[in-house]
N, C-alpha and C. Protein backbone atom coordinates (compact mmCIF):
# COMPACT_ATOMS: atom_id res chain seq x y z
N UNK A 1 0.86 -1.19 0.00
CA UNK A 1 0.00 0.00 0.00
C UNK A 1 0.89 1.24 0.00
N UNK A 2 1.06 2.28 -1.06
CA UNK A 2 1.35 3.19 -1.47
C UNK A 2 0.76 3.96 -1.08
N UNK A 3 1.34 4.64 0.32
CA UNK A 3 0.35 6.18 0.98
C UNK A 3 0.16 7.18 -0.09
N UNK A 4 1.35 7.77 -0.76
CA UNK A 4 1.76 8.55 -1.48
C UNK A 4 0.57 8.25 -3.10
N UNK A 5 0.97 7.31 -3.95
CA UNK A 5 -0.53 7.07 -4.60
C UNK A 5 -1.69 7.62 -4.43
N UNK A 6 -1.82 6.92 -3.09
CA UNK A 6 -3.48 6.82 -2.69
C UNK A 6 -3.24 7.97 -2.23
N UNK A 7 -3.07 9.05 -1.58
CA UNK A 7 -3.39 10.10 -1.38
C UNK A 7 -3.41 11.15 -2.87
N UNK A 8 -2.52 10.74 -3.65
CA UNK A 8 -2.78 11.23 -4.90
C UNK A 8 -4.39 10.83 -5.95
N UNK A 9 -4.80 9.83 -5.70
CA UNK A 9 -5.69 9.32 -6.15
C UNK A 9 -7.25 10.08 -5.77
N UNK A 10 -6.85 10.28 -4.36
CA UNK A 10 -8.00 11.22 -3.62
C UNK A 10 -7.64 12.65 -4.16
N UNK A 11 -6.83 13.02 -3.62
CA UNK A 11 -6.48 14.60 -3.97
C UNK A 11 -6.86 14.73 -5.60
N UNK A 12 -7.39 14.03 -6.62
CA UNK A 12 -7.01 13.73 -8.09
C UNK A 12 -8.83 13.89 -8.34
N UNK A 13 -9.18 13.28 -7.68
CA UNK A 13 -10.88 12.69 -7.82
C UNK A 13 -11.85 14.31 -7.52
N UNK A 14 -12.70 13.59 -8.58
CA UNK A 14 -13.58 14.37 -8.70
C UNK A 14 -14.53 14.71 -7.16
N UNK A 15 -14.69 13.91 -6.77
CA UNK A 15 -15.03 13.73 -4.81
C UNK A 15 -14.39 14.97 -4.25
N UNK A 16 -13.34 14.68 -4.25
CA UNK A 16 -12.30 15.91 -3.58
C UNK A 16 -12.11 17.47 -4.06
N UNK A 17 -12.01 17.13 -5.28
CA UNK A 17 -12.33 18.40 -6.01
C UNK A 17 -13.36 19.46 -5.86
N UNK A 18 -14.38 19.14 -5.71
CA UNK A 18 -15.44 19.48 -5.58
C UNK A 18 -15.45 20.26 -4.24
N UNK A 19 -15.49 19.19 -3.00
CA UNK A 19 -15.47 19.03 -1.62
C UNK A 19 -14.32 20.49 -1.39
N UNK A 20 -13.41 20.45 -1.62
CA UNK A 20 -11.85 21.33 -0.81
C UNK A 20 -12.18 22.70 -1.46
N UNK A 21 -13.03 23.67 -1.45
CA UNK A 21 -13.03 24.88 -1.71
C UNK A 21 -12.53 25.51 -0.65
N UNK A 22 -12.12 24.89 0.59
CA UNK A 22 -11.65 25.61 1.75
C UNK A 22 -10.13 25.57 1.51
N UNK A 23 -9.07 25.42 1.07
CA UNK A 23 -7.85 25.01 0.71
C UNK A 23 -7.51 23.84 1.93
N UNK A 24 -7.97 22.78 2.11
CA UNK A 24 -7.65 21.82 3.41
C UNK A 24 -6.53 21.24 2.99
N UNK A 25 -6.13 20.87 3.61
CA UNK A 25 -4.82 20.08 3.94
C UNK A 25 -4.86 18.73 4.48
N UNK A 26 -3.62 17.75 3.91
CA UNK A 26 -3.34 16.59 5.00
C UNK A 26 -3.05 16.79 6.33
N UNK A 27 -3.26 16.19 6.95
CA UNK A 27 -3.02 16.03 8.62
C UNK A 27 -2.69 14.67 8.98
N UNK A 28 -3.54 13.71 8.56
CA UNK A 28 -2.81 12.66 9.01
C UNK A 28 -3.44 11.57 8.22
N UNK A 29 -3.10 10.70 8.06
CA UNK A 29 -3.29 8.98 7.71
C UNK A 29 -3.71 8.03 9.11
N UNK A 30 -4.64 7.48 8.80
CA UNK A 30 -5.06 6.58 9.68
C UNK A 30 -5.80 5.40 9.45
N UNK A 31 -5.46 4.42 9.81
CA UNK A 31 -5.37 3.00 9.62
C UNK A 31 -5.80 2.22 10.94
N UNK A 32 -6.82 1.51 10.45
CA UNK A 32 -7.93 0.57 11.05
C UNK A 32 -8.52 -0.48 10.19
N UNK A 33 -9.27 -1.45 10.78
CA UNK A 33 -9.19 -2.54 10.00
C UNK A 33 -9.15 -2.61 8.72
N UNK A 34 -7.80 -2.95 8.25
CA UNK A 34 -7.08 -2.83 6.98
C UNK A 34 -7.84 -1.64 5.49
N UNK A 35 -8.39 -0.51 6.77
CA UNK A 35 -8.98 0.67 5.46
C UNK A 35 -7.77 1.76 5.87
N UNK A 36 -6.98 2.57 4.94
CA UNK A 36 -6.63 3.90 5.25
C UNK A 36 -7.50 4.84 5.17
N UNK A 37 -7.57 5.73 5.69
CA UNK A 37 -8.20 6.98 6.12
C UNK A 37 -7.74 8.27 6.20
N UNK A 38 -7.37 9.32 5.01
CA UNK A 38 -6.86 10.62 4.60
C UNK A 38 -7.50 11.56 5.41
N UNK A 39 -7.09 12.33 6.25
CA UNK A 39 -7.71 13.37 7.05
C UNK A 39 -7.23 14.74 6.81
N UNK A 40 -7.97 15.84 6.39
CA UNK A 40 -7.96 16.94 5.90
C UNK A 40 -8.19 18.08 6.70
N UNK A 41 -7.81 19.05 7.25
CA UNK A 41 -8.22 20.26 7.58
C UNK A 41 -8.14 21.42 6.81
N UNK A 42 -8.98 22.42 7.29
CA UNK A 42 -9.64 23.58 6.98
C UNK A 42 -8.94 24.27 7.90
N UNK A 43 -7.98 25.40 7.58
CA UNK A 43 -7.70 26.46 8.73
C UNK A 43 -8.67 27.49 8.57
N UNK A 44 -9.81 27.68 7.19
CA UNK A 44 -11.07 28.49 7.17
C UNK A 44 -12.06 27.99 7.99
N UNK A 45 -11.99 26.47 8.49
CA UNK A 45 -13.45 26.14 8.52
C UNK A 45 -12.99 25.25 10.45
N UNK A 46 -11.95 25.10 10.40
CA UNK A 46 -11.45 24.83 11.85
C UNK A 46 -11.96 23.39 11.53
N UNK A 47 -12.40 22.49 10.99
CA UNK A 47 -12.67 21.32 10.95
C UNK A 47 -12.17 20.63 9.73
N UNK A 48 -12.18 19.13 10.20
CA UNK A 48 -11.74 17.61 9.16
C UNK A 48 -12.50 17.03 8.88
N UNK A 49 -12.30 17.08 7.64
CA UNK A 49 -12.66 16.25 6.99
C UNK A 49 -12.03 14.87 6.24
N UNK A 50 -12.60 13.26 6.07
CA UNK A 50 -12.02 12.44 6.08
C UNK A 50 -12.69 11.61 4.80
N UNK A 51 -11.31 11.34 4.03
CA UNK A 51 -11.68 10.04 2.66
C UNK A 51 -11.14 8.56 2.96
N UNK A 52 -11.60 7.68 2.01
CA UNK A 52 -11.08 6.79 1.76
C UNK A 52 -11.23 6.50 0.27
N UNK A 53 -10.19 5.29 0.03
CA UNK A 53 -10.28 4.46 -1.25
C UNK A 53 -10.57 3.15 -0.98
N UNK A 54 -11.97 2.82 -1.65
CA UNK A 54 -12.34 2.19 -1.68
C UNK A 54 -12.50 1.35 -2.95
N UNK A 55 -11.36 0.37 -3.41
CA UNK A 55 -10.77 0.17 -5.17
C UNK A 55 -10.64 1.08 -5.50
N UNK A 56 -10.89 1.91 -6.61
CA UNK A 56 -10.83 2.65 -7.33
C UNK A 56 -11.64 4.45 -6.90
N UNK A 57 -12.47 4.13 -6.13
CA UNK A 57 -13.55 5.22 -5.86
C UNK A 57 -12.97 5.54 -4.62
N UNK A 58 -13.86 6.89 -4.40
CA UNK A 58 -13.28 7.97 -3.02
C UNK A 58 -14.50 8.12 -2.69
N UNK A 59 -14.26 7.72 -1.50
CA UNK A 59 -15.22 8.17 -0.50
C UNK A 59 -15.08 9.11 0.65
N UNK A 60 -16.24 9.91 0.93
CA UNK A 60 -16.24 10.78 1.92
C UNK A 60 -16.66 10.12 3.35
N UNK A 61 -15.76 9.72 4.21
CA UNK A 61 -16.13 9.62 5.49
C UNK A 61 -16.97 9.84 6.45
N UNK A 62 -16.35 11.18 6.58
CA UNK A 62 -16.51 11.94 7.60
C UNK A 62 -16.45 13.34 6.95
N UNK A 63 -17.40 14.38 7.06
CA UNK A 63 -17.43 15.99 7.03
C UNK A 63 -17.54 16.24 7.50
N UNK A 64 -16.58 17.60 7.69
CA UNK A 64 -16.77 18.96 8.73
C UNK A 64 -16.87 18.38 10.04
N UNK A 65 -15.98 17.61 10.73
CA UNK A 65 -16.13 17.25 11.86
C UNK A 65 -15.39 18.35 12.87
N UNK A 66 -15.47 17.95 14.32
CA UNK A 66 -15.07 19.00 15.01
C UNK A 66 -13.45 18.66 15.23
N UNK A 67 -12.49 19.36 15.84
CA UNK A 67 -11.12 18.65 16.24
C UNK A 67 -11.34 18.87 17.38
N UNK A 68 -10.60 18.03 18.08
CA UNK A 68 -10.47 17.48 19.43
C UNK A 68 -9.25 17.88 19.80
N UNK A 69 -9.83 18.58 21.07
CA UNK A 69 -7.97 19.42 21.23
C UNK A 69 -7.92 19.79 22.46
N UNK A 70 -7.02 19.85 23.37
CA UNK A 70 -7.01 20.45 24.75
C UNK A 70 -7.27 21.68 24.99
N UNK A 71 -6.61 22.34 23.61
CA UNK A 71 -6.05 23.87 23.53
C UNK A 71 -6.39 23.56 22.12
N UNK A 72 -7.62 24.96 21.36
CA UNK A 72 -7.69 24.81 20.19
C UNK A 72 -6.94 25.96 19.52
N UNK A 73 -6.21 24.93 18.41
CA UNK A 73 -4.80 25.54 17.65
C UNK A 73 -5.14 24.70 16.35
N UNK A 74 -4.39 25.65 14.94
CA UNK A 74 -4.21 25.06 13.98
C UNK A 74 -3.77 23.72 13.83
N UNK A 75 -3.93 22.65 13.19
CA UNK A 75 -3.24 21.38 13.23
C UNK A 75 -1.91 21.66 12.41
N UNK A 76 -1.32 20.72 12.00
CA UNK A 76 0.00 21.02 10.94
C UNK A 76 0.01 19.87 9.75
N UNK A 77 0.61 20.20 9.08
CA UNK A 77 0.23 20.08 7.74
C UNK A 77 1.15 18.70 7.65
N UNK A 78 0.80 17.66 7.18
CA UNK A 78 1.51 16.81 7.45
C UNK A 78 2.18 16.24 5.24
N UNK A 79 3.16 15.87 5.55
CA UNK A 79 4.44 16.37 4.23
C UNK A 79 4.65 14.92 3.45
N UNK A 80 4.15 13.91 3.18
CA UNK A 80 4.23 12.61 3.26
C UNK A 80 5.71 12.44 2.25
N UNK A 81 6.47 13.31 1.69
CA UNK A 81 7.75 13.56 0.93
C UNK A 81 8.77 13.38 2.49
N UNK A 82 8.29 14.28 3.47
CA UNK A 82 9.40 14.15 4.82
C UNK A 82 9.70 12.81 5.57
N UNK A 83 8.22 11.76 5.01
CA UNK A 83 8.44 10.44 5.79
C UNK A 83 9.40 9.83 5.25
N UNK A 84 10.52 9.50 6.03
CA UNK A 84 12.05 8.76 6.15
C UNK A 84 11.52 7.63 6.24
N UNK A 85 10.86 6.90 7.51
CA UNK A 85 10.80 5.81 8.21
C UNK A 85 9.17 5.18 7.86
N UNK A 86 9.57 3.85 6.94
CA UNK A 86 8.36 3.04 6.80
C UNK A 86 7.67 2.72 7.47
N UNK A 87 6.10 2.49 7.24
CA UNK A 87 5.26 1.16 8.22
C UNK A 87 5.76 0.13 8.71
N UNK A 88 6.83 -0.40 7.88
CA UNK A 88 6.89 -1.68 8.23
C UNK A 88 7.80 -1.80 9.15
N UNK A 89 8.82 -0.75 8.89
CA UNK A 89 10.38 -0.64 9.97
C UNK A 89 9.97 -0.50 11.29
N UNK A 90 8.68 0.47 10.99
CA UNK A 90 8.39 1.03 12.33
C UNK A 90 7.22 -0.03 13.52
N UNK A 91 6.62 -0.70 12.52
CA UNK A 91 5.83 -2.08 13.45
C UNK A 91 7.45 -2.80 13.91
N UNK A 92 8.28 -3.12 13.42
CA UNK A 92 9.12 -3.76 13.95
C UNK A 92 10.22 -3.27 14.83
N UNK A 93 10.23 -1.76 15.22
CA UNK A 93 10.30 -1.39 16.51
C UNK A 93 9.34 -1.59 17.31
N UNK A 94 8.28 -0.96 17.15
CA UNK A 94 7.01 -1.47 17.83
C UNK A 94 7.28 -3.05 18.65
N UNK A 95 7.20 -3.44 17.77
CA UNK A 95 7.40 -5.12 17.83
C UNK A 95 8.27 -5.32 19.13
N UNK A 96 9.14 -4.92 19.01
CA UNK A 96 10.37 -5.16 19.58
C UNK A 96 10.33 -4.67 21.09
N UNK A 97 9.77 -3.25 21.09
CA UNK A 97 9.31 -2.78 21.90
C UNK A 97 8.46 -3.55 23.35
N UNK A 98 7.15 -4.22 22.26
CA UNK A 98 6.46 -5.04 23.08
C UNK A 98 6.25 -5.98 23.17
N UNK A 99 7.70 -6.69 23.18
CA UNK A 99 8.17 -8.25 23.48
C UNK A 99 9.05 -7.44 25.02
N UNK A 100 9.70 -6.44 24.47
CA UNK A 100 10.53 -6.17 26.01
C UNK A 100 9.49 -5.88 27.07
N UNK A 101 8.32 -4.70 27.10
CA UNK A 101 7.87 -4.08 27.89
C UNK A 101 6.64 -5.22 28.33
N UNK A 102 6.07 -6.09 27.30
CA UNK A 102 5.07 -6.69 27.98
C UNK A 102 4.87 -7.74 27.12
N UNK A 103 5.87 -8.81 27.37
CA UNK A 103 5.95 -9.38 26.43
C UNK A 103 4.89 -10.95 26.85
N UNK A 104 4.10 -10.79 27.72
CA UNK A 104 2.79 -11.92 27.95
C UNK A 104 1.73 -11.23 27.28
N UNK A 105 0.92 -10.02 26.71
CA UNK A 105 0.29 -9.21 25.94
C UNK A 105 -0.02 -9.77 24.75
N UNK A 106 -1.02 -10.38 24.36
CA UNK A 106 -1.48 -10.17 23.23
C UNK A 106 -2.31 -9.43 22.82
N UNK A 107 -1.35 -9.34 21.17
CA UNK A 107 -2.67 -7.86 20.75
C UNK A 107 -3.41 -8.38 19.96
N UNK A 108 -4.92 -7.63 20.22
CA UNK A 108 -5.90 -7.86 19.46
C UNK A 108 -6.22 -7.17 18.08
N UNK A 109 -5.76 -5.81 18.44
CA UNK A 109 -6.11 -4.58 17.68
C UNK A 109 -5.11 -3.72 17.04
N UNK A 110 -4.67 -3.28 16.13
CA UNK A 110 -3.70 -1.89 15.97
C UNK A 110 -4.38 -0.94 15.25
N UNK A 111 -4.45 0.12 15.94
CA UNK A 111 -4.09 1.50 15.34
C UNK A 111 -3.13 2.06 14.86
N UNK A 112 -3.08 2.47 13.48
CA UNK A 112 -1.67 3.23 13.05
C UNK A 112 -2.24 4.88 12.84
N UNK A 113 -1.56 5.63 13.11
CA UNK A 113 -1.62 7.09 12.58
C UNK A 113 -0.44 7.69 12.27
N UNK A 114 -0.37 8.05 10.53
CA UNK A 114 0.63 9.02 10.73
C UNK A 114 0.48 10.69 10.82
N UNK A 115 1.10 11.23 11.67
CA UNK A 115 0.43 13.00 11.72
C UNK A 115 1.58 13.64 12.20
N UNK A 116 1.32 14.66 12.42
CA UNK A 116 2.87 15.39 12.35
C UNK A 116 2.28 16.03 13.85
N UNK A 117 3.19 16.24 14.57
CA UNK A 117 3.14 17.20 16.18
C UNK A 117 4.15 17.64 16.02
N UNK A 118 4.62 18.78 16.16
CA UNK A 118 6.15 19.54 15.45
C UNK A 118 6.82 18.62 15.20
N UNK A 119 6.94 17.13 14.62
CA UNK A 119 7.95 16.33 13.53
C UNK A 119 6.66 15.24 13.08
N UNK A 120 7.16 14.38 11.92
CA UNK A 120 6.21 13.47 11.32
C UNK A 120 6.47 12.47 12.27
N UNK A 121 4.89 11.73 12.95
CA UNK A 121 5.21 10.63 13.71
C UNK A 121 4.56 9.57 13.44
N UNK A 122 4.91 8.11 13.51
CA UNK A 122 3.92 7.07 13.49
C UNK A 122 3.55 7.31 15.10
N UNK A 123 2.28 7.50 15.18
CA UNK A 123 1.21 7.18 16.71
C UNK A 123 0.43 5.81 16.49
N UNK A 124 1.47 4.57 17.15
CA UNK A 124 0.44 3.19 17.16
C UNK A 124 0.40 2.72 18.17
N UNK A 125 -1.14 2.67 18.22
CA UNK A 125 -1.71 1.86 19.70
C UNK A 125 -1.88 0.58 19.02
N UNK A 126 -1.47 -0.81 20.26
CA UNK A 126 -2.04 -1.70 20.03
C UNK A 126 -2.89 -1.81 21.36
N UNK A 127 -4.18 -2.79 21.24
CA UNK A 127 -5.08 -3.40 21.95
C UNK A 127 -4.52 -4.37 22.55
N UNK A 128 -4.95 -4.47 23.54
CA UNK A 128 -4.61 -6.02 23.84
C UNK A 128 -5.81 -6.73 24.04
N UNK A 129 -5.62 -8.15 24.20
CA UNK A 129 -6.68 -9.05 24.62
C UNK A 129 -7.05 -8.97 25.93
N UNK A 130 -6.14 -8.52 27.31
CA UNK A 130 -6.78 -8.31 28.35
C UNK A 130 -6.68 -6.90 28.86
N UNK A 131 -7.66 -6.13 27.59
CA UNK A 131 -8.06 -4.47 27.29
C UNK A 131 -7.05 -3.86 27.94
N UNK A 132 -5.55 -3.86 27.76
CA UNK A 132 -4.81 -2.75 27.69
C UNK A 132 -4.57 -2.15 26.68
N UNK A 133 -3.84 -1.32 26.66
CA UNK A 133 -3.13 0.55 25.53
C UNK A 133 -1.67 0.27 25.78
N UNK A 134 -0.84 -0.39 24.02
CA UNK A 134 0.45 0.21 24.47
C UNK A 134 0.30 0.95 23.17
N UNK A 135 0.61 2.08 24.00
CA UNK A 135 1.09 3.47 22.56
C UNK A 135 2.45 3.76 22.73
N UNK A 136 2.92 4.32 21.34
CA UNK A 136 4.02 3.98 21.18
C UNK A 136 4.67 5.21 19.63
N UNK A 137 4.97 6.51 20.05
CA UNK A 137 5.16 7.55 19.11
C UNK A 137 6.81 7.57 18.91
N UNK A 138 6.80 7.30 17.14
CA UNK A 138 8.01 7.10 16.93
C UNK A 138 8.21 8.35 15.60
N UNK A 139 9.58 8.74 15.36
CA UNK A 139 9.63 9.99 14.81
C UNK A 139 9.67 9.36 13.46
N UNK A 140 9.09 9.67 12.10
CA UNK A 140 8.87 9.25 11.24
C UNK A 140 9.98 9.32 10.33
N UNK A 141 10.89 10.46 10.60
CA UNK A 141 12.23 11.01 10.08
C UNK A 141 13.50 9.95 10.00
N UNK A 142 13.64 9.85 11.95
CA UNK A 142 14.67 8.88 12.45
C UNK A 142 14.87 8.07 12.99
N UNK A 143 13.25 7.67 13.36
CA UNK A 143 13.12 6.07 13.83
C UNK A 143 13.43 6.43 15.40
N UNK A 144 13.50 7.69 15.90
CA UNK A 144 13.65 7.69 17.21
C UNK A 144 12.23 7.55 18.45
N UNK A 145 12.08 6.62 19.26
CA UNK A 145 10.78 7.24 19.90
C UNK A 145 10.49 8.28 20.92
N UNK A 146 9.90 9.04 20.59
CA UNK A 146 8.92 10.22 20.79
C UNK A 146 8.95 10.09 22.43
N UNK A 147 7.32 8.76 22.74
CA UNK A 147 6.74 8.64 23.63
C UNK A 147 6.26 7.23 23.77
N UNK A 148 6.22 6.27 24.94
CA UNK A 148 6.03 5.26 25.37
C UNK A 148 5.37 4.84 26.27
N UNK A 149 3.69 4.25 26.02
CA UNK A 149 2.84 4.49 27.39
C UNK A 149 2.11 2.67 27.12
N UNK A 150 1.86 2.18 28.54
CA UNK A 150 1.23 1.03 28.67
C UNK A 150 0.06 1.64 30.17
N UNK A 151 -0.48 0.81 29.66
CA UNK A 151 -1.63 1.25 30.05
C UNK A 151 -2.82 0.33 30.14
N UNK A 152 -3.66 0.36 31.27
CA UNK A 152 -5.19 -0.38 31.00
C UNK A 152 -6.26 0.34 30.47
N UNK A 153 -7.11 0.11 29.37
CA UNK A 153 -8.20 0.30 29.22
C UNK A 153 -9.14 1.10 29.78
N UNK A 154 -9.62 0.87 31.26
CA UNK A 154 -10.29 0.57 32.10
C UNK A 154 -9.69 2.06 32.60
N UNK A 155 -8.45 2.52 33.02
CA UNK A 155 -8.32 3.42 33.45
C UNK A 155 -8.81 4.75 32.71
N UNK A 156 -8.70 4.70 31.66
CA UNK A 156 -8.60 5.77 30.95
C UNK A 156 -10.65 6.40 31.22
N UNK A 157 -11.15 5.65 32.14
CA UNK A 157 -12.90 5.68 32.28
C UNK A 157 -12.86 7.13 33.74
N UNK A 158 -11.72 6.77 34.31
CA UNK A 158 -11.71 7.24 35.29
C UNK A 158 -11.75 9.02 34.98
């Protein structure tokens, strides 16, 4: 799977064309059961909007949704030319990661996101089977990690 393509393929389509009179931007890539997911902002419209490819066709997700933010600020524009460090290199830090930190864990689930927070990062949570969170932000540039959190499920209710 060719991010770079497929984001060309959307950005290309008549779907999109239409849709981006706001000049939106990439923000991030996101990946869930085996669909990618192109996410767009509006610095006119303060909201994202989200495609996919679905074979050949583009679909609209999600419109004009709200962003979710502690502190509401522009997002950043994310450069998919600046990504150094593959999917695949980077599951296998991951990997590696969580054989050391918790290595009785099985995962059920992954989340991948790539998005930029002042540098391009892979942000992947995996699930586990007995509902924990290991997230795991690695710099997309140099393969360095960011941030490293394990975690239960269950807490995050509190």
């Amino acid at each position: 799977m060719n991010l770079k393509q497929n984001l060309e393929k959307i950005q290309n389509s008549e779907v999109f064309k239409k849709w981006n009179k706001n000049n939106a931007f990439l923000v991030s890539c996101f990946f869930l059961d085996n669909m990618w997911q192109f996410d767009f902002y509006s610095k006119k419209t303060k909201k994202i909007s989200s495609f996919s490819l679905e074979g050949n066709s583009v679909k609209i997700i999600e419109e004009e949704s709200a962003v979710f933010q502690k502190e509401q600020r522009d997002l950043e524009e994310l450069d998919l030319d600046k990504i150094k460090i593959k999917l695949e290199e980077t599951i296998k830090i991951i990997d590696k990661i969580k054989r050391e930190m918790v290595p009785s864990e099985t995962v059920s689930k992954r989340i991948i996101i790539l998005q930029k927070i002042n540098v391009p990062l892979w942000n992947i949570s995996y699930i586990t089977s007995a509902f924990n969170l290991l997230n795991i932000k690695v710099n997309a540039i140099n393969s360095e990690i960011i941030e490293k959190n394990f975690d239960s499920i269950i807490s995050f209710k509190k």
